[in-house]
Protein backbone atom coordinates (compact mmCIF):
# COMPACT_ATOMS: atom_id res chain seq x y z
CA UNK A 1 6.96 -46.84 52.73
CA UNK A 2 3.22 -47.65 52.35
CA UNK A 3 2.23 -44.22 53.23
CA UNK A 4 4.30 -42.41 50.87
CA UNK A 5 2.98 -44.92 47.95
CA UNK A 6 -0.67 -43.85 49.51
CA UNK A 7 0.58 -40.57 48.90
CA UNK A 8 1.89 -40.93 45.40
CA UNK A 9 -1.28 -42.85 44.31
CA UNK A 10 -3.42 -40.13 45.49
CA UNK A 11 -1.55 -37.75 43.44
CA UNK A 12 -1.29 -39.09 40.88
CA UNK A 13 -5.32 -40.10 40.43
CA UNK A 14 -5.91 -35.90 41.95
CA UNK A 15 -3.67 -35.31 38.84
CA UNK A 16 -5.37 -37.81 36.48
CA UNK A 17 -8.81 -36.49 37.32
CA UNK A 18 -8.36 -32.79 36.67
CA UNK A 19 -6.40 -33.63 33.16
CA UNK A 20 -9.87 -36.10 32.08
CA UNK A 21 -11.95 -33.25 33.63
CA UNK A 22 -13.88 -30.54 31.83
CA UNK A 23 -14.90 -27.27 33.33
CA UNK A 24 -18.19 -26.07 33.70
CA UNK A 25 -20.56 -25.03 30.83
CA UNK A 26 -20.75 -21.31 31.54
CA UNK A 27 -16.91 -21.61 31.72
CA UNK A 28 -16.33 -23.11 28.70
CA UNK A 29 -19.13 -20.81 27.34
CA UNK A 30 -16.90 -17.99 28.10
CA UNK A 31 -13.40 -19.40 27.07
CA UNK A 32 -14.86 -20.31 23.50
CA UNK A 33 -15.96 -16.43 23.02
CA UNK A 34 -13.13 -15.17 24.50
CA UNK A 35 -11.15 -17.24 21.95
CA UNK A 36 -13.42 -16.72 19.06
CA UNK A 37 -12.36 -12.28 19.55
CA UNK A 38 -9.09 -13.10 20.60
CA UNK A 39 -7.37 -13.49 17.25
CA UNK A 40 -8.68 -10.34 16.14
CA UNK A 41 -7.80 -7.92 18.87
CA UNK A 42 -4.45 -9.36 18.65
CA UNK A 43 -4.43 -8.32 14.90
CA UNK A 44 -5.81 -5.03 15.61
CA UNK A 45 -3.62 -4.51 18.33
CA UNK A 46 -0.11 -5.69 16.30
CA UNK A 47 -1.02 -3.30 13.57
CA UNK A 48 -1.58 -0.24 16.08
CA UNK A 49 1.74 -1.56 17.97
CA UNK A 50 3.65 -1.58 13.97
CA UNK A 51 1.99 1.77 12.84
CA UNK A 52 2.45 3.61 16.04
CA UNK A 53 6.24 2.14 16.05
CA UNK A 54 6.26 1.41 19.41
CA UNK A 55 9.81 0.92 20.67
CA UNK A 56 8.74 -2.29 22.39
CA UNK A 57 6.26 -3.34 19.09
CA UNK A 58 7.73 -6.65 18.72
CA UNK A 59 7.70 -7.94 22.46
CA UNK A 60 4.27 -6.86 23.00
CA UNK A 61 3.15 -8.42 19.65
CA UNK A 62 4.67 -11.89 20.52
CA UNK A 63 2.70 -11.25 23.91
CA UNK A 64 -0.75 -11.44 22.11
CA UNK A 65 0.40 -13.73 19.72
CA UNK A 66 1.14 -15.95 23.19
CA UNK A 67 -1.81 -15.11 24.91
CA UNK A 68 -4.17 -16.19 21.53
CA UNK A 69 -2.42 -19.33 21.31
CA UNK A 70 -3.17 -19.99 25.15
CA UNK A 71 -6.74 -19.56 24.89
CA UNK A 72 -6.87 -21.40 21.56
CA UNK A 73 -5.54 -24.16 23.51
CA UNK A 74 -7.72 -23.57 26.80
CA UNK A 75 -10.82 -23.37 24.03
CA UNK A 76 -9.98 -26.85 22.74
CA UNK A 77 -9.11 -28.21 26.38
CA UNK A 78 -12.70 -26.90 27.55
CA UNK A 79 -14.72 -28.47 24.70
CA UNK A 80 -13.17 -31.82 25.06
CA UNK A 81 -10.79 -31.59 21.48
CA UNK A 82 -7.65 -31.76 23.25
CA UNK A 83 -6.17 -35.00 24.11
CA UNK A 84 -5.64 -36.68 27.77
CA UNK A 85 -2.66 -38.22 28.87
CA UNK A 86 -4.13 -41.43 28.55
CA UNK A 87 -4.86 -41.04 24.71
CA UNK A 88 -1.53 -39.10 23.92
CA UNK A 89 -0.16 -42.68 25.15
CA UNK A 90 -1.93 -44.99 22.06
């Protein structure tokens, strides 16, 4: 019994830390400019997808559109913007 609520406290702080945790600067160096083109390609590449009427246009487009919003949130995330547990819960 005490061992598994060893276990479940360590987990739980191993989960707390990398939520409260930023990644290194040359890491969120590269995140931010990947996220500062990423809206654009995605543009570019929606507009070839539409004019080019690719059979699978609207799958692939909701792909980027996915994949912006993911490193929109990793950008935020990486330069501390985005909320921990901790202050989602005041």
């Amino acid at each position: 019994m005490i061992l598994k609520a060893l276990l479940a406290a360590s987990l739980a702080a191993s989960l707390l830390g990398c939520a409260a945790a930023r990644p290194p600067q040359r890491i969120q160096d590269a995140i931010h400019t990947a996220n500062r083109y990423m809206p654009e390609y995605v543009a570019e590449a929606n507009k070839a997808l539409a004019d080019a009427e690719h059979p699978d246009r609207e799958r692939l487009a909701g792909i980027g559109d996915r994949l912006a919003g993911v490193l929109d949130a990793l950008d935020r995330w990486a330069s501390g913007q985005e909320k921990t547990p901790e202050e989602d819960k005041q």
